[in-house]
PDBML (XML) file of the C-alpha atoms, coordinates in Angstrom:
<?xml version="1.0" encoding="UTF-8" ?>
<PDBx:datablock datablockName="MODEL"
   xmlns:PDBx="http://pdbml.pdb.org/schema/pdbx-v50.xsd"
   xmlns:xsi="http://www.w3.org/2001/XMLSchema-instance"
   xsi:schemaLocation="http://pdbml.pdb.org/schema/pdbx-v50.xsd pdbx-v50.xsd">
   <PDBx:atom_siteCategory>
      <PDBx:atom_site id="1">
         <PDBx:B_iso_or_equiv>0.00</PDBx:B_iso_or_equiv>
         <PDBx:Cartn_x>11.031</PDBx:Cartn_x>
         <PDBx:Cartn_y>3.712</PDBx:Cartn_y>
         <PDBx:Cartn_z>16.016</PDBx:Cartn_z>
         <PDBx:auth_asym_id>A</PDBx:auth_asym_id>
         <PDBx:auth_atom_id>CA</PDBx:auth_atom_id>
         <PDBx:auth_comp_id>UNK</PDBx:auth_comp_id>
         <PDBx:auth_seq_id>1</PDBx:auth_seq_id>
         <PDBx:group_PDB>ATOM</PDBx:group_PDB>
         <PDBx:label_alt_id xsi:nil="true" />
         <PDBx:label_asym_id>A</PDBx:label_asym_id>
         <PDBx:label_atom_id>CA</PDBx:label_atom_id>
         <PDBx:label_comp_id>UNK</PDBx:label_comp_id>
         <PDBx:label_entity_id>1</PDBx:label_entity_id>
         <PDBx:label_seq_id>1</PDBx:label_seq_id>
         <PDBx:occupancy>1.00</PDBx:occupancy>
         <PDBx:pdbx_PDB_model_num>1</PDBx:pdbx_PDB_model_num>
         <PDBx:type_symbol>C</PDBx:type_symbol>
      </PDBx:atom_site>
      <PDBx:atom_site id="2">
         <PDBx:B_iso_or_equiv>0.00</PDBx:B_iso_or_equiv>
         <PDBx:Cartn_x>12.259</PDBx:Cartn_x>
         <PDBx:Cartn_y>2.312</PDBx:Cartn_y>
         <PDBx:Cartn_z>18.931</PDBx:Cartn_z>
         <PDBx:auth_asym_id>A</PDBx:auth_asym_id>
         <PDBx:auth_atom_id>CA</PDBx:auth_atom_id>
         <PDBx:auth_comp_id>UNK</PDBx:auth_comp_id>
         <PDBx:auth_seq_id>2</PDBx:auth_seq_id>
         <PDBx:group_PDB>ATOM</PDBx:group_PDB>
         <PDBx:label_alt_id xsi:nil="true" />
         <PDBx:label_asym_id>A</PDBx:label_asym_id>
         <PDBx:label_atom_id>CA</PDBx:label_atom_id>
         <PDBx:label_comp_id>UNK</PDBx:label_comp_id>
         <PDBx:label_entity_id>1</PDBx:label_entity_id>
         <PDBx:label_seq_id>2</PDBx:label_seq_id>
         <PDBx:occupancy>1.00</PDBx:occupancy>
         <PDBx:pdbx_PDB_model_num>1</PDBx:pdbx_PDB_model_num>
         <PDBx:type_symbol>C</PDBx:type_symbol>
      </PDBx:atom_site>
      <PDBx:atom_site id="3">
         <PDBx:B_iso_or_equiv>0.00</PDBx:B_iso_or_equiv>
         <PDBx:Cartn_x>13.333</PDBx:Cartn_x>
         <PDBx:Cartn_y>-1.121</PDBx:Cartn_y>
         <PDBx:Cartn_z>17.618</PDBx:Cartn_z>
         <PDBx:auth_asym_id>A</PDBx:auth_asym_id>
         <PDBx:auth_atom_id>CA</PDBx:auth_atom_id>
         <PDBx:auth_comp_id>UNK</PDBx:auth_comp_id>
         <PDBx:auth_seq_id>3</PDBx:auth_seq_id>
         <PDBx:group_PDB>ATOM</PDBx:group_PDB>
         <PDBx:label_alt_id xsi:nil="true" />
         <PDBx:label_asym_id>A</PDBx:label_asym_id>
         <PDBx:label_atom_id>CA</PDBx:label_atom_id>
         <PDBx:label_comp_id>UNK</PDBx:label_comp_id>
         <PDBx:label_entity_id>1</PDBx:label_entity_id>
         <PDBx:label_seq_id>3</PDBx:label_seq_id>
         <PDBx:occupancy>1.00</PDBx:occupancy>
         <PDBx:pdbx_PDB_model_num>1</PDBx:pdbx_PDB_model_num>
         <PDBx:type_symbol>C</PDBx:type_symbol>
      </PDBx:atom_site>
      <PDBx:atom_site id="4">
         <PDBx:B_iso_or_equiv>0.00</PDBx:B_iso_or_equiv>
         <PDBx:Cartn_x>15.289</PDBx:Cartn_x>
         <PDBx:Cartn_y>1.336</PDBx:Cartn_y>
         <PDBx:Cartn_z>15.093</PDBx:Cartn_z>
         <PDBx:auth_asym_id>A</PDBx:auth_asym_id>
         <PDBx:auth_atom_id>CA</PDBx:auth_atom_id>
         <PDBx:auth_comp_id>UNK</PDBx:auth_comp_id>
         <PDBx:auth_seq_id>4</PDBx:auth_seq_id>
         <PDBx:group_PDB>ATOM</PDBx:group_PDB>
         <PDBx:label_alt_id xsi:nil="true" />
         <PDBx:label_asym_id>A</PDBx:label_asym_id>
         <PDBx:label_atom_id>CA</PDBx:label_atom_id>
         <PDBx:label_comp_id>UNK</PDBx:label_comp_id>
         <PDBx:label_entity_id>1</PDBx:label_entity_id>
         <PDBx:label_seq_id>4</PDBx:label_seq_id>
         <PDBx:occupancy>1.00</PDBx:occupancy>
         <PDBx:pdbx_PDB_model_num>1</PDBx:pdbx_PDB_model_num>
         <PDBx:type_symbol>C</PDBx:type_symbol>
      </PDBx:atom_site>
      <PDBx:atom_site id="5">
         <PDBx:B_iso_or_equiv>0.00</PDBx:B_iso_or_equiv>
         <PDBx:Cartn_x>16.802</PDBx:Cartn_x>
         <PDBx:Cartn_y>3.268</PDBx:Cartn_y>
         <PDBx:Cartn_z>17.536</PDBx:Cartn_z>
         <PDBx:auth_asym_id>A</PDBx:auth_asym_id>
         <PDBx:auth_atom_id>CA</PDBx:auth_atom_id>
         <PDBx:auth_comp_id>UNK</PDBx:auth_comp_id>
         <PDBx:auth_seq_id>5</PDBx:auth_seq_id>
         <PDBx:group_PDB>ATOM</PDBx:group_PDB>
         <PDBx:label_alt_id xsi:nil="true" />
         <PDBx:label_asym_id>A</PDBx:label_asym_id>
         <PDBx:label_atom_id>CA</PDBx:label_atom_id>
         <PDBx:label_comp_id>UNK</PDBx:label_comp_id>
         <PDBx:label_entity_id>1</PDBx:label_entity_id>
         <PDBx:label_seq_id>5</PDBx:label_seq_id>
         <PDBx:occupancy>1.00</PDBx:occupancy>
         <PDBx:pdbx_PDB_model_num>1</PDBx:pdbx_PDB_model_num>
         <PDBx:type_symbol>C</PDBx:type_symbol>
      </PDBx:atom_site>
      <PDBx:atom_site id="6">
         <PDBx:B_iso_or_equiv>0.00</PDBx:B_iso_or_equiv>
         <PDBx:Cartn_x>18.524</PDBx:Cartn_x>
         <PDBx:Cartn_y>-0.014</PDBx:Cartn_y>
         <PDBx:Cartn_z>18.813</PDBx:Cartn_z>
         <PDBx:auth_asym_id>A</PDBx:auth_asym_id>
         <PDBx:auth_atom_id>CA</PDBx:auth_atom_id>
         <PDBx:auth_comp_id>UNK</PDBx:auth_comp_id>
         <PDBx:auth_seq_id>6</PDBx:auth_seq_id>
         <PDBx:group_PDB>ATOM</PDBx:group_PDB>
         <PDBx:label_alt_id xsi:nil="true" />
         <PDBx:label_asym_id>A</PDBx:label_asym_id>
         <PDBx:label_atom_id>CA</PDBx:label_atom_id>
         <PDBx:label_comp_id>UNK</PDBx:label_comp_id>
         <PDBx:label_entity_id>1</PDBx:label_entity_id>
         <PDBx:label_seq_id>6</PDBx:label_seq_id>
         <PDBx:occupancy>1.00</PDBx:occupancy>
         <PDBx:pdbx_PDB_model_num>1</PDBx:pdbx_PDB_model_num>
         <PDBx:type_symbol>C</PDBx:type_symbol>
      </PDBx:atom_site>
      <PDBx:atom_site id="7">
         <PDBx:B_iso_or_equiv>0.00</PDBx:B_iso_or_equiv>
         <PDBx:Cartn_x>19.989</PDBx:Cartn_x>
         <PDBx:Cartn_y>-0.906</PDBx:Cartn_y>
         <PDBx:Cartn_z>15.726</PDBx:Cartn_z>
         <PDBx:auth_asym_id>A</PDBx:auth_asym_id>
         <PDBx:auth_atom_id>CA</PDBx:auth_atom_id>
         <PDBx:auth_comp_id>UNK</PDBx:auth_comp_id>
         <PDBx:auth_seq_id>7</PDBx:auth_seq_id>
         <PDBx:group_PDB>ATOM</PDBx:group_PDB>
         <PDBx:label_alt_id xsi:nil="true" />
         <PDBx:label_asym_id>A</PDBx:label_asym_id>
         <PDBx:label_atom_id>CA</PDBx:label_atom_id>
         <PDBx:label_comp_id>UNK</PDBx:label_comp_id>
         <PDBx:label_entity_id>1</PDBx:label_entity_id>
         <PDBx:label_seq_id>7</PDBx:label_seq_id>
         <PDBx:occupancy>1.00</PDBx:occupancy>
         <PDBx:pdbx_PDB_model_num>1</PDBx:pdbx_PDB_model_num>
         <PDBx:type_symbol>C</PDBx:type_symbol>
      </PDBx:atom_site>
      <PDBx:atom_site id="8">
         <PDBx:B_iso_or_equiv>0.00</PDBx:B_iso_or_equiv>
         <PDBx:Cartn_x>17.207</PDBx:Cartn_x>
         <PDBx:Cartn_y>-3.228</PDBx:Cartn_y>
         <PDBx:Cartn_z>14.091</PDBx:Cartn_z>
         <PDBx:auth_asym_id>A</PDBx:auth_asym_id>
         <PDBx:auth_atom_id>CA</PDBx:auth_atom_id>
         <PDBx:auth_comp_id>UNK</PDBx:auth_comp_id>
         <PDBx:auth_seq_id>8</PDBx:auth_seq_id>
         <PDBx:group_PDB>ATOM</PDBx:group_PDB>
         <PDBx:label_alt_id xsi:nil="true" />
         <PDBx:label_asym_id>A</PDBx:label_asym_id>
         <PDBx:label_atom_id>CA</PDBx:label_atom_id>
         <PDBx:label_comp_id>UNK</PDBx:label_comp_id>
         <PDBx:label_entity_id>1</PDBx:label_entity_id>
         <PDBx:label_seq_id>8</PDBx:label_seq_id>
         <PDBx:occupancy>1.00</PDBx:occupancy>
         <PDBx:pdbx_PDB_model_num>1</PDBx:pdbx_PDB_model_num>
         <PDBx:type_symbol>C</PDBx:type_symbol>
      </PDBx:atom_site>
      <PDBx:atom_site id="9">
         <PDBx:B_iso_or_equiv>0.00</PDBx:B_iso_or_equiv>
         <PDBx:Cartn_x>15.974</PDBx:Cartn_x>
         <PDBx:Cartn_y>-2.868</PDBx:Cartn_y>
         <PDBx:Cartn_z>10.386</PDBx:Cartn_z>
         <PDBx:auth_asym_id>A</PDBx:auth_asym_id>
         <PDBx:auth_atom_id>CA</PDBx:auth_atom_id>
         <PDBx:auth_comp_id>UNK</PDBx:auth_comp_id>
         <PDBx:auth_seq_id>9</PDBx:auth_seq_id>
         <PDBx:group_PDB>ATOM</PDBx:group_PDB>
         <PDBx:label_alt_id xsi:nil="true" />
         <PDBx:label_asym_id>A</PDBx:label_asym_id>
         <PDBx:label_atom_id>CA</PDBx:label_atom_id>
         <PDBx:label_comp_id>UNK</PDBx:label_comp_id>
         <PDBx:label_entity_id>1</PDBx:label_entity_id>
         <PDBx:label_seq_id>9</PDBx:label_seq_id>
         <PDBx:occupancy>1.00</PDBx:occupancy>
         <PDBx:pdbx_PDB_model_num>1</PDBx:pdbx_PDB_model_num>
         <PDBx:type_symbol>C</PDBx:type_symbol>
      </PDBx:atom_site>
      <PDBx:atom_site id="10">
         <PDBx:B_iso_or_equiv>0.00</PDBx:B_iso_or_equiv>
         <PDBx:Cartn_x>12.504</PDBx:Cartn_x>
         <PDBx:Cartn_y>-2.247</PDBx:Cartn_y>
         <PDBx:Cartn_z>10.511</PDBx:Cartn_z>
         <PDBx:auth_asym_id>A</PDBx:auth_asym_id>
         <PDBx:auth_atom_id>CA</PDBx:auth_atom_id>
         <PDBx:auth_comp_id>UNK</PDBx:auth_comp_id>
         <PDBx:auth_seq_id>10</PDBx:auth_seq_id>
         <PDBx:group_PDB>ATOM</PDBx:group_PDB>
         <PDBx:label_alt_id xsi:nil="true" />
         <PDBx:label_asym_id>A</PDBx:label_asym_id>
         <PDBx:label_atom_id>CA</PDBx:label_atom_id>
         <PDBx:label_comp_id>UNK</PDBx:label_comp_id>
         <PDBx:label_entity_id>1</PDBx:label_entity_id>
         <PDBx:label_seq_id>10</PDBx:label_seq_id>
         <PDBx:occupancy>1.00</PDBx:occupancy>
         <PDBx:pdbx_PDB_model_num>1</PDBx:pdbx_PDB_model_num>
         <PDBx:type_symbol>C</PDBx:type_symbol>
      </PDBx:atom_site>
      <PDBx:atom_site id="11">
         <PDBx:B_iso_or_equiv>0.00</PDBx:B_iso_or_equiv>
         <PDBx:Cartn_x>10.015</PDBx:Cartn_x>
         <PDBx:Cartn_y>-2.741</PDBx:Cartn_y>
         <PDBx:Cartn_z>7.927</PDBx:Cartn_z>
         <PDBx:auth_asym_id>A</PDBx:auth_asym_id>
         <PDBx:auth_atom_id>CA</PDBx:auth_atom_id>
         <PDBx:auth_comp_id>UNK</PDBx:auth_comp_id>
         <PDBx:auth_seq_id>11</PDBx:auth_seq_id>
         <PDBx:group_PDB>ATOM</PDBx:group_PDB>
         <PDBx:label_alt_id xsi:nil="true" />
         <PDBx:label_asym_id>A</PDBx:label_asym_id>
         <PDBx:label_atom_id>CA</PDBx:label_atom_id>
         <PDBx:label_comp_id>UNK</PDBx:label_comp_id>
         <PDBx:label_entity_id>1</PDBx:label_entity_id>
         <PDBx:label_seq_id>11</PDBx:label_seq_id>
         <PDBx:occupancy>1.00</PDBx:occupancy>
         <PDBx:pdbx_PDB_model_num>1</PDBx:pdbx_PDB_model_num>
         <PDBx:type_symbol>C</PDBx:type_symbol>
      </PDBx:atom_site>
      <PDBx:atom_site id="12">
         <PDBx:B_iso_or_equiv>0.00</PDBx:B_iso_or_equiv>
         <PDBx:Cartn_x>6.380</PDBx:Cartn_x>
         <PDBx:Cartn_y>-1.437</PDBx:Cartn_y>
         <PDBx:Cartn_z>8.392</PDBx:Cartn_z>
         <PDBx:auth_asym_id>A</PDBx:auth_asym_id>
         <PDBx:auth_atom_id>CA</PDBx:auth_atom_id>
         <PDBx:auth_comp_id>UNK</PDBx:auth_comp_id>
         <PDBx:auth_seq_id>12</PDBx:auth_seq_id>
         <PDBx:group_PDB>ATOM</PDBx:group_PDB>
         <PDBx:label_alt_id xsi:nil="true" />
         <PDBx:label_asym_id>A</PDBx:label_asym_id>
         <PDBx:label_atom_id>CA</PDBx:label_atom_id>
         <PDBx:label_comp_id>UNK</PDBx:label_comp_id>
         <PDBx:label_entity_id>1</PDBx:label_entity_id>
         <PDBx:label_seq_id>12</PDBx:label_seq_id>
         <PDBx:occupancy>1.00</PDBx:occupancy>
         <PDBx:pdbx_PDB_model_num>1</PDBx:pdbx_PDB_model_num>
         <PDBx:type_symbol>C</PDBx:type_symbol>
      </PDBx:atom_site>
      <PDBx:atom_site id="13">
         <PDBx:B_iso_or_equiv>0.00</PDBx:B_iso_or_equiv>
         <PDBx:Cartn_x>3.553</PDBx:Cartn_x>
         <PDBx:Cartn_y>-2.524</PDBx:Cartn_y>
         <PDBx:Cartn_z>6.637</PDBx:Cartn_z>
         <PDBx:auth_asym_id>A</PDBx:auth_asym_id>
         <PDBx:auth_atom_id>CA</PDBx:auth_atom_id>
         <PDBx:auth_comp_id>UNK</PDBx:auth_comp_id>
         <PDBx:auth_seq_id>13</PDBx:auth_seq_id>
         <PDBx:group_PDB>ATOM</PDBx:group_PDB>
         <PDBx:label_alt_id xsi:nil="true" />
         <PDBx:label_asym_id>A</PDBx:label_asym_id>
         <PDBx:label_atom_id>CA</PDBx:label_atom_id>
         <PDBx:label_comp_id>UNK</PDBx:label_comp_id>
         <PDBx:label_entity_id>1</PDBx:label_entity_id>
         <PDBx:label_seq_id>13</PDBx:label_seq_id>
         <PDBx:occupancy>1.00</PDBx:occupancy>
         <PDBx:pdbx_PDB_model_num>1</PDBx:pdbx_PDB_model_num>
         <PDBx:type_symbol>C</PDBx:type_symbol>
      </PDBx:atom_site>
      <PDBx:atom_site id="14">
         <PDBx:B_iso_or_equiv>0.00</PDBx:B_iso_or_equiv>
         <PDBx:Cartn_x>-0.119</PDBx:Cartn_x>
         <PDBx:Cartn_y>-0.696</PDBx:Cartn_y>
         <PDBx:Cartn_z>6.692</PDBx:Cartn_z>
         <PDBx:auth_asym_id>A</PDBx:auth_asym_id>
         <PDBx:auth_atom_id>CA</PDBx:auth_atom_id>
         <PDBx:auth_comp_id>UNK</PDBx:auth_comp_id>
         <PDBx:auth_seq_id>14</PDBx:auth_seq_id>
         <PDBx:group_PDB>ATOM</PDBx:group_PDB>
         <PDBx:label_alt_id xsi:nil="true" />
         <PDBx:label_asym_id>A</PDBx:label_asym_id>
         <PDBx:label_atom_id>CA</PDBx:label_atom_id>
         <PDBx:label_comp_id>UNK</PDBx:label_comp_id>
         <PDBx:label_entity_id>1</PDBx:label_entity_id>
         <PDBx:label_seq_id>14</PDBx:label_seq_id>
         <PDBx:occupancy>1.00</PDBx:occupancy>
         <PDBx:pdbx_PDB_model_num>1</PDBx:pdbx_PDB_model_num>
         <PDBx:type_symbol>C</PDBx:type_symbol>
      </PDBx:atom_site>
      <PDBx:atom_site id="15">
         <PDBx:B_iso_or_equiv>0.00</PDBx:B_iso_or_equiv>
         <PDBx:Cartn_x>-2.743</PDBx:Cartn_x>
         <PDBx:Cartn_y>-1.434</PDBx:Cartn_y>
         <PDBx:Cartn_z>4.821</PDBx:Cartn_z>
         <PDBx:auth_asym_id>A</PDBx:auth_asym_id>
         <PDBx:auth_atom_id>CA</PDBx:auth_atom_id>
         <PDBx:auth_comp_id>UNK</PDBx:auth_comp_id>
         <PDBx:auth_seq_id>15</PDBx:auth_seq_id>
         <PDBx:group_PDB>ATOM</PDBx:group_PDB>
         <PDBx:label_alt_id xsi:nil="true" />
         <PDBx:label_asym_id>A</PDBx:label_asym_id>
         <PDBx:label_atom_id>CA</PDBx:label_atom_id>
         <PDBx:label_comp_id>UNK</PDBx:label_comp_id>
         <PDBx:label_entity_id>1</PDBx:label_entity_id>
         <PDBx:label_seq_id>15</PDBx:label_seq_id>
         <PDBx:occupancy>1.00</PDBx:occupancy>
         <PDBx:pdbx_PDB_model_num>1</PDBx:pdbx_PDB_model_num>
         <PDBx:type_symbol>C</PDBx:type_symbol>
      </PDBx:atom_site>
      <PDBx:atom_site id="16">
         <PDBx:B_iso_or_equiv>0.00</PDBx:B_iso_or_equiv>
         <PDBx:Cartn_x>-4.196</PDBx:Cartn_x>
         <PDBx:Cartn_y>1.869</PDBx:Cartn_y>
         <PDBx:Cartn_z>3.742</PDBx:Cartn_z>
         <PDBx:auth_asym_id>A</PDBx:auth_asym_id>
         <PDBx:auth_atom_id>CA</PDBx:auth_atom_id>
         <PDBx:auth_comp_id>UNK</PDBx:auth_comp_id>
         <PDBx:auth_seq_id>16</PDBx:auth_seq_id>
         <PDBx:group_PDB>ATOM</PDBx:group_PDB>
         <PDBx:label_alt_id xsi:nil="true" />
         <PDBx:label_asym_id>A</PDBx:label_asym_id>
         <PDBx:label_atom_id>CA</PDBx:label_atom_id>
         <PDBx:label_comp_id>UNK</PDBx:label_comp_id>
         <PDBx:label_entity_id>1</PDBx:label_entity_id>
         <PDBx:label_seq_id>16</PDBx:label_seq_id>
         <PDBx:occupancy>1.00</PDBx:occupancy>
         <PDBx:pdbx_PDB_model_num>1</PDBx:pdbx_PDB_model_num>
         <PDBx:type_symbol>C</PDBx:type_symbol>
      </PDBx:atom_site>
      <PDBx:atom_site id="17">
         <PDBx:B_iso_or_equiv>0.00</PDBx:B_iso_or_equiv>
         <PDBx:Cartn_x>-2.792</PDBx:Cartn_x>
         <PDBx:Cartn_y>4.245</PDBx:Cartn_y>
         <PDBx:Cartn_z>1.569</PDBx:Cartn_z>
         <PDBx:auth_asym_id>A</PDBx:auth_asym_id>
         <PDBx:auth_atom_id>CA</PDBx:auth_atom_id>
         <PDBx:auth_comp_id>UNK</PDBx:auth_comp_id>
         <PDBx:auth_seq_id>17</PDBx:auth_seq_id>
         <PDBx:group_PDB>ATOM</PDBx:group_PDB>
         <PDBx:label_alt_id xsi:nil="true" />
         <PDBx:label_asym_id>A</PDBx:label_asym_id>
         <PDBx:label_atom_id>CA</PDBx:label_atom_id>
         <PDBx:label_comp_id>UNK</PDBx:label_comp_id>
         <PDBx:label_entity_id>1</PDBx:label_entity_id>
         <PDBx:label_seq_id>17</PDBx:label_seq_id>
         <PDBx:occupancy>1.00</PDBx:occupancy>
         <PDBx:pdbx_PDB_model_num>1</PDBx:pdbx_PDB_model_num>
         <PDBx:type_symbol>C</PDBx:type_symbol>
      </PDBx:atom_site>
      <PDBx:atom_site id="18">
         <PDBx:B_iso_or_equiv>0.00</PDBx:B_iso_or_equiv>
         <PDBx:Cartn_x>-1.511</PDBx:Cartn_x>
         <PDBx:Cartn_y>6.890</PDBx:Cartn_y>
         <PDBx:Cartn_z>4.907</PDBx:Cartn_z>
         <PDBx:auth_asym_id>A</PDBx:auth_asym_id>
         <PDBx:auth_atom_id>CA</PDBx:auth_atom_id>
         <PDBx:auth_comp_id>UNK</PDBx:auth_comp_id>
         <PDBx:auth_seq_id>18</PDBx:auth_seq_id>
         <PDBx:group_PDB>ATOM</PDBx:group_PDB>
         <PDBx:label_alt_id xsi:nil="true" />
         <PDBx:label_asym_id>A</PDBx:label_asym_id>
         <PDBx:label_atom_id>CA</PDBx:label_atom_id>
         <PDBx:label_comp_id>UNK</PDBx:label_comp_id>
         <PDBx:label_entity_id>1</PDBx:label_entity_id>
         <PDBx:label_seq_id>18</PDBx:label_seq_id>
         <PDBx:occupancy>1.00</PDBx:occupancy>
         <PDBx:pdbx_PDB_model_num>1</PDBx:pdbx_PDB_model_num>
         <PDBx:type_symbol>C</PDBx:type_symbol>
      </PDBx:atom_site>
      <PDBx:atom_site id="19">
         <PDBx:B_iso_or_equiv>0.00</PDBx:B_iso_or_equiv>
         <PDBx:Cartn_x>-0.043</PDBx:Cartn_x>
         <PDBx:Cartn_y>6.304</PDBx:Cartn_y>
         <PDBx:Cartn_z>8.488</PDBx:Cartn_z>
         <PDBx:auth_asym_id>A</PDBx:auth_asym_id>
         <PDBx:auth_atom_id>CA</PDBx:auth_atom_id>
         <PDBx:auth_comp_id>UNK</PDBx:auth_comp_id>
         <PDBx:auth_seq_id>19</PDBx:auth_seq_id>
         <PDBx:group_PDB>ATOM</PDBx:group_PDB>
         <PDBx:label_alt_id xsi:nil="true" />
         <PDBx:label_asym_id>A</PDBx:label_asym_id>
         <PDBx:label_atom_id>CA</PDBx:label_atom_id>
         <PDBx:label_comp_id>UNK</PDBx:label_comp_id>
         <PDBx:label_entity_id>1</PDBx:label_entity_id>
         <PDBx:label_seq_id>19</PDBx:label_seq_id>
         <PDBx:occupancy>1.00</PDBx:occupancy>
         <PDBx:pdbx_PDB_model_num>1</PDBx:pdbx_PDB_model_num>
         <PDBx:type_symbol>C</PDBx:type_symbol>
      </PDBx:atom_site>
      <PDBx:atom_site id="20">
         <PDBx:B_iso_or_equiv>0.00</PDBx:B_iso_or_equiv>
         <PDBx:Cartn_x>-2.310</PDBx:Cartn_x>
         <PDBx:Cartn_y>7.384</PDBx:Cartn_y>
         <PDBx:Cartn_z>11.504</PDBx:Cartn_z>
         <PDBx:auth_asym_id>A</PDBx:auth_asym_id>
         <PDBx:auth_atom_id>CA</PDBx:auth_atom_id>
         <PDBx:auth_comp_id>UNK</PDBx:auth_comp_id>
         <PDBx:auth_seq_id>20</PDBx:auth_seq_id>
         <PDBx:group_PDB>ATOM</PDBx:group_PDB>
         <PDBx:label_alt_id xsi:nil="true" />
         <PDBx:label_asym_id>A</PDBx:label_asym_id>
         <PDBx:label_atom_id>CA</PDBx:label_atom_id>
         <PDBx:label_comp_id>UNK</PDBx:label_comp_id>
         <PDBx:label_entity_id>1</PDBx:label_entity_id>
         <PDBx:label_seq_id>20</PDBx:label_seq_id>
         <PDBx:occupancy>1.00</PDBx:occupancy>
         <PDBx:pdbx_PDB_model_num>1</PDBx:pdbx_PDB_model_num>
         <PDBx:type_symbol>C</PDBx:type_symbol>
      </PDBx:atom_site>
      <PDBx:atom_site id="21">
         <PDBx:B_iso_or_equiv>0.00</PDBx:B_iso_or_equiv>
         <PDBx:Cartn_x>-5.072</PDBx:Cartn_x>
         <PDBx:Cartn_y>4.995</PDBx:Cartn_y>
         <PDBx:Cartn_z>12.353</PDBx:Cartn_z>
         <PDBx:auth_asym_id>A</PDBx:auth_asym_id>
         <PDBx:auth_atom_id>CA</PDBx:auth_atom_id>
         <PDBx:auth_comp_id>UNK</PDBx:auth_comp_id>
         <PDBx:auth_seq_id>21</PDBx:auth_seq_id>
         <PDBx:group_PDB>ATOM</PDBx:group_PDB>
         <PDBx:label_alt_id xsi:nil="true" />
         <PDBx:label_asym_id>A</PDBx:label_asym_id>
         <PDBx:label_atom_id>CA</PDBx:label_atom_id>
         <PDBx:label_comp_id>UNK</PDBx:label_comp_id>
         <PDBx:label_entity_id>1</PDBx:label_entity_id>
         <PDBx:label_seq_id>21</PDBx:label_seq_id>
         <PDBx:occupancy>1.00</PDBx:occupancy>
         <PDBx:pdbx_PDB_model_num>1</PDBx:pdbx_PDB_model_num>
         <PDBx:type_symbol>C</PDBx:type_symbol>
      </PDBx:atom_site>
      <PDBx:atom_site id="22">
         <PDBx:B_iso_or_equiv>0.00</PDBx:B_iso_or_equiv>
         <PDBx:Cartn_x>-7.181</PDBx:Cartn_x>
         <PDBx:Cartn_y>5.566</PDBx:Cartn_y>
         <PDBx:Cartn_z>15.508</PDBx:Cartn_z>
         <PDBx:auth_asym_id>A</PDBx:auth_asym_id>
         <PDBx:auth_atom_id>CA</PDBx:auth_atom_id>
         <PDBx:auth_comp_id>UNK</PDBx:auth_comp_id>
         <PDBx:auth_seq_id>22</PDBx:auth_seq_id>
         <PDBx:group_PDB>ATOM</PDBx:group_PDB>
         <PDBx:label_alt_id xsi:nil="true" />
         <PDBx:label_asym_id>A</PDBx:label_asym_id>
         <PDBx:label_atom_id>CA</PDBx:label_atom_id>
         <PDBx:label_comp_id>UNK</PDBx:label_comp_id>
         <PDBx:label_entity_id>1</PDBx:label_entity_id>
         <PDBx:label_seq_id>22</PDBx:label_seq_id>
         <PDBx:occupancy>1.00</PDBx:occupancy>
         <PDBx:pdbx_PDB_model_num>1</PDBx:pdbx_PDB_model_num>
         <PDBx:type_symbol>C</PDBx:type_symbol>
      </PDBx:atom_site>
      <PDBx:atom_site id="23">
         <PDBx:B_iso_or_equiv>0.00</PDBx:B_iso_or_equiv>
         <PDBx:Cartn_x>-4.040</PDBx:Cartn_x>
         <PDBx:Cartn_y>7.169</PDBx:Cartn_y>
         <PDBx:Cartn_z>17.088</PDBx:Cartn_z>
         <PDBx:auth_asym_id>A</PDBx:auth_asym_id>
         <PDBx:auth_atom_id>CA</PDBx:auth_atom_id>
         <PDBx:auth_comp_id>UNK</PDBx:auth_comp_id>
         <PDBx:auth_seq_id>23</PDBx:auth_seq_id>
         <PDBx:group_PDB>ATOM</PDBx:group_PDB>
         <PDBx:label_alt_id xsi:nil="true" />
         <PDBx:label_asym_id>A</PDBx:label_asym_id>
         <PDBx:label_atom_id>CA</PDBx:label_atom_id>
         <PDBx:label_comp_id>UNK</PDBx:label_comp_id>
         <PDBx:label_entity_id>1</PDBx:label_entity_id>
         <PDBx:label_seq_id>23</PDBx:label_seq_id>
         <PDBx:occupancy>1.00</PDBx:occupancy>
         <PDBx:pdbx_PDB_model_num>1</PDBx:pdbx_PDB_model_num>
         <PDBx:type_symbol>C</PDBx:type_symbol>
      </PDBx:atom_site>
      <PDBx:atom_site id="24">
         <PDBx:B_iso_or_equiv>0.00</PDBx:B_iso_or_equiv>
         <PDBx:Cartn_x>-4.110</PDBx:Cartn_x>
         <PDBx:Cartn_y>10.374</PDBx:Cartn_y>
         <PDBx:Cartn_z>14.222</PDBx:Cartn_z>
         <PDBx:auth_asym_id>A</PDBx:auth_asym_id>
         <PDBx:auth_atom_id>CA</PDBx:auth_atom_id>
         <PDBx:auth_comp_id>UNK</PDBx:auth_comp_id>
         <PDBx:auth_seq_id>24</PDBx:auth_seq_id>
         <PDBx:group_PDB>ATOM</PDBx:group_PDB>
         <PDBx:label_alt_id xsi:nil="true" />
         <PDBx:label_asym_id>A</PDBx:label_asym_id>
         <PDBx:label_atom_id>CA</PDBx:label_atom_id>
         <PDBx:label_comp_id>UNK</PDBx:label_comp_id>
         <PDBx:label_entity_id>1</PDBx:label_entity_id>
         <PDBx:label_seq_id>24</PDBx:label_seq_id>
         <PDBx:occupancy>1.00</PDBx:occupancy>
         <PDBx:pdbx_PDB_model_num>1</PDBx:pdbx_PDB_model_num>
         <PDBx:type_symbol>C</PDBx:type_symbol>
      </PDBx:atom_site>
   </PDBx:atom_siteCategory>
</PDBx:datablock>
């Protein structure tokens, strides 16, 4: 998000099939 947010295209890889990690 905040690479975005300064213009950058971001692509995000994760390996499982949803977002969240330890963080969710």
């Amino acid at each position: 998000v905040s690479a975005a947010e300064l213009g950058l295209r971001v692509v995000l890889f994760e390996k499982m099939p949803a977002l969240g990690g330890n963080t969710a």
